[in-house]
C-alpha atoms as a PDB file:
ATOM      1  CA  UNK A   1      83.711  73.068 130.496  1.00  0.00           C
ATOM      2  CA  UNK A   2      81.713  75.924 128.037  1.00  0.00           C
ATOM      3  CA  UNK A   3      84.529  77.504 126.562  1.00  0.00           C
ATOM      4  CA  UNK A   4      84.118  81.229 126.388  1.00  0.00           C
ATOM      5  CA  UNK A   5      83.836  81.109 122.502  1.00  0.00           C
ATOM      6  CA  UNK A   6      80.420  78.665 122.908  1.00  0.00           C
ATOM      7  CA  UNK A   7      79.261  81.556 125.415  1.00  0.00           C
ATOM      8  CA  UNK A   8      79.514  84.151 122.512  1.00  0.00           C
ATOM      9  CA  UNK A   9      77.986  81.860 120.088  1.00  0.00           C
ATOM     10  CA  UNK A  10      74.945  81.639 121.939  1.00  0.00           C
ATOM     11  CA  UNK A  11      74.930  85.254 122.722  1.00  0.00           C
ATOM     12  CA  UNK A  12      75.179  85.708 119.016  1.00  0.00           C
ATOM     13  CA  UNK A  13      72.314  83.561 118.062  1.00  0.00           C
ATOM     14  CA  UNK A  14      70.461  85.154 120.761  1.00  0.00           C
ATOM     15  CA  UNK A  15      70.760  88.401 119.206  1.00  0.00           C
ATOM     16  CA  UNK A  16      70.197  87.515 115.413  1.00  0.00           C
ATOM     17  CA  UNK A  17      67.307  86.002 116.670  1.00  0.00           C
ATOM     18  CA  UNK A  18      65.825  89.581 118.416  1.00  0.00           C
ATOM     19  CA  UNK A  19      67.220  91.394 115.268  1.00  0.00           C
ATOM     20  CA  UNK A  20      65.092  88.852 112.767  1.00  0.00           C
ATOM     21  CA  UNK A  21      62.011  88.991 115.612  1.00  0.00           C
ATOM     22  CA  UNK A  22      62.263  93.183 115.109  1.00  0.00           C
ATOM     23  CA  UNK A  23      62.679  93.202 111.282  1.00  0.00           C
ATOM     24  CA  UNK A  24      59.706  91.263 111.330  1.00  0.00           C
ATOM     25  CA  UNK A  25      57.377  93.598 113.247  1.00  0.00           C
ATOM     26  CA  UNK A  26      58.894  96.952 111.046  1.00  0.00           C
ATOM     27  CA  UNK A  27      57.410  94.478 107.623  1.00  0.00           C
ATOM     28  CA  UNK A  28      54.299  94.305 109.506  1.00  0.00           C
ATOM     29  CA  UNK A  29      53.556  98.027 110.636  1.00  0.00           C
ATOM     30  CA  UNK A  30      51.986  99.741 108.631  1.00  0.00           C
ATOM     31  CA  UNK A  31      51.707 103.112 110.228  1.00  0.00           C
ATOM     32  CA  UNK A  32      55.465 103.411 109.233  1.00  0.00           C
ATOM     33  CA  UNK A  33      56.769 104.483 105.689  1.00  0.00           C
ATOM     34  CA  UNK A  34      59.911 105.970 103.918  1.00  0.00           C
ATOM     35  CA  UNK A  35      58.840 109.051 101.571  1.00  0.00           C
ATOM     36  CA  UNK A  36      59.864 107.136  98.860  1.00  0.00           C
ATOM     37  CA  UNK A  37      56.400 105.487  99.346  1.00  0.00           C
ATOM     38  CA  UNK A  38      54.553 109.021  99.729  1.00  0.00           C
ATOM     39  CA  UNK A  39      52.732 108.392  95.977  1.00  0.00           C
ATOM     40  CA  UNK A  40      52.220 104.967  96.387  1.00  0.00           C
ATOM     41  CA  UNK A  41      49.934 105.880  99.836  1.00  0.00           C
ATOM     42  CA  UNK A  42      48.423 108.774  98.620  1.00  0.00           C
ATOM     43  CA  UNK A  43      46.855 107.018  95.923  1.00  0.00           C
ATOM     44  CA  UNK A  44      45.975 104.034  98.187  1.00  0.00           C
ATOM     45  CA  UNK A  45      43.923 106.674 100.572  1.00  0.00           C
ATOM     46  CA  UNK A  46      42.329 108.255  97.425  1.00  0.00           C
ATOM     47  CA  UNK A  47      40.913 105.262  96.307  1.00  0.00           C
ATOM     48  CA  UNK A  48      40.453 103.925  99.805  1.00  0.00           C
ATOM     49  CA  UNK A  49      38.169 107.293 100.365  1.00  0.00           C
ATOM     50  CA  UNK A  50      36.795 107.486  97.069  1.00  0.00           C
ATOM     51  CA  UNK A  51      38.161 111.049  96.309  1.00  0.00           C
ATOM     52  CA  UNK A  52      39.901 112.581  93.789  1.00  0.00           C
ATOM     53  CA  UNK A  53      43.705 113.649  93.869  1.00  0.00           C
ATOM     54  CA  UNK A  54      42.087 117.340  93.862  1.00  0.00           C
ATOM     55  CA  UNK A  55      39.760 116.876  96.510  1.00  0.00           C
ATOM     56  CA  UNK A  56      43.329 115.507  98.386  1.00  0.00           C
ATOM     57  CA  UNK A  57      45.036 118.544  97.534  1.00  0.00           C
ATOM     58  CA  UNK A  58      42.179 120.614  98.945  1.00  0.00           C
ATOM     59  CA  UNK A  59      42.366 118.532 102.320  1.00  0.00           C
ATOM     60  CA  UNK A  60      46.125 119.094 102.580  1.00  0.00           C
ATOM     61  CA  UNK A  61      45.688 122.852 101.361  1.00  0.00           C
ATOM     62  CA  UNK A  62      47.895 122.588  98.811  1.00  0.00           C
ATOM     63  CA  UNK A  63      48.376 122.540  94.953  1.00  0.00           C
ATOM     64  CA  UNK A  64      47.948 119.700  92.540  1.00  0.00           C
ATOM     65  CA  UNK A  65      51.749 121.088  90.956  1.00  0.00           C
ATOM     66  CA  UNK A  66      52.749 120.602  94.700  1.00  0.00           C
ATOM     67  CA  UNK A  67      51.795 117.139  95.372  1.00  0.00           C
ATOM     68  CA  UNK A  68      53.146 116.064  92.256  1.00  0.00           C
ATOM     69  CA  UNK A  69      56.382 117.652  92.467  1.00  0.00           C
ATOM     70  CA  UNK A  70      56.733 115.994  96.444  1.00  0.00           C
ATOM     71  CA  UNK A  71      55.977 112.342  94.303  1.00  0.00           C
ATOM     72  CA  UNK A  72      58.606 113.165  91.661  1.00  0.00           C
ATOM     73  CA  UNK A  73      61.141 114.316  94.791  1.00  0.00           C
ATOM     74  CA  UNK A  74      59.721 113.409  97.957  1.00  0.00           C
ATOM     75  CA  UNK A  75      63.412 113.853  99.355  1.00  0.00           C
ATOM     76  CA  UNK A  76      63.371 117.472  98.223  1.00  0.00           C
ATOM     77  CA  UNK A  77      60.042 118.453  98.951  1.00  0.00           C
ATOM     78  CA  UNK A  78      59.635 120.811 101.901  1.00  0.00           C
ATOM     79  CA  UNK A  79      59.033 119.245 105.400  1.00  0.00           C
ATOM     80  CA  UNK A  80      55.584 121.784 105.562  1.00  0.00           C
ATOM     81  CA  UNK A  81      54.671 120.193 102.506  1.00  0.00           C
ATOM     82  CA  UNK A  82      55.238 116.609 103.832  1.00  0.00           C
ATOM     83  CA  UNK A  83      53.180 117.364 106.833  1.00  0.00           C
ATOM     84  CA  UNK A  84      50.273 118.760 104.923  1.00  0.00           C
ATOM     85  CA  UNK A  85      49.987 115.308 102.848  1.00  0.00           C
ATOM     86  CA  UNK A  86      50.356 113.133 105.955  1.00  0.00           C
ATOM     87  CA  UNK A  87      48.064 115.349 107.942  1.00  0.00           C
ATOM     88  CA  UNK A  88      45.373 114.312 105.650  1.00  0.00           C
ATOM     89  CA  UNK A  89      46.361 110.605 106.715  1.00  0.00           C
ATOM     90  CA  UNK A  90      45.602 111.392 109.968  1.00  0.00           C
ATOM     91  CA  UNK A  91      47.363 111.224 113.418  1.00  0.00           C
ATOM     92  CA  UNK A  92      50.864 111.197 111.108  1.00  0.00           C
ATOM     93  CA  UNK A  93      53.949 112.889 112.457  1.00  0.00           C
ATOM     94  CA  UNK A  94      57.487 113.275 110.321  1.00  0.00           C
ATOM     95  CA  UNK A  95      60.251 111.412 111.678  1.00  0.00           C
ATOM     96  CA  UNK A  96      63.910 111.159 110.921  1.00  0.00           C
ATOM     97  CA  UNK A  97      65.892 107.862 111.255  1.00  0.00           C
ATOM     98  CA  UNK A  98      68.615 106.203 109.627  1.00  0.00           C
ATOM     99  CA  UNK A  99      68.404 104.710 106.707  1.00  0.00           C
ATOM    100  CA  UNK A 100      71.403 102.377 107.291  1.00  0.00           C
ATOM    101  CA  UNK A 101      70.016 101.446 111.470  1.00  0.00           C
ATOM    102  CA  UNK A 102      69.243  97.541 109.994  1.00  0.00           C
END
């Protein structure tokens, strides 16, 4: 006789399992980022696209100051300015989540 503990074990296990299965596809996409990565992927598409950080600023229409100040504070930066930079991305929208949801 499965006691009802063994049930919940499984159930458990089950679960981990889905939990480990989803962290794993979040690692892998990488149309997803936190801000904190903002710099980081605006100097990957620079040098992906062979431009320069001022030619960037003219495609998101705004100031070199600007851009520098959302890499120094991305958390403080303006949500307009956030959605210029990501714009130039492409097909980019701003989310919010929680940064504790793991």
């Amino acid at each position: 006789m499965k006691s009802h503990i063994t049930d919940l074990k499984q159930q458990t296990r089950r679960l981990l399992q889905e939990l480990e299965r989803i962290e794993a596809a979040e690692l892998e996409n990488k149309e997803l980022f936190p801000l904190s990565e903002l710099k980081d992927r605006v100097t990957q598409y620079v040098k992906e696209n062979d431009i320069t950080i001022d030619t960037f600023c003219d495609l998101a229409m705004i100031s070199k100051t600007t851009l520098y100040a959302a890499f120094n504070s991305p958390s403080s930066t303006k949500c307009s300015t956030i959605e210029s930079i990501i714009a130039v991305f492409g097909n980019y929208k701003l989310y919010v989540g929680r940064s504790d949801a793991r």
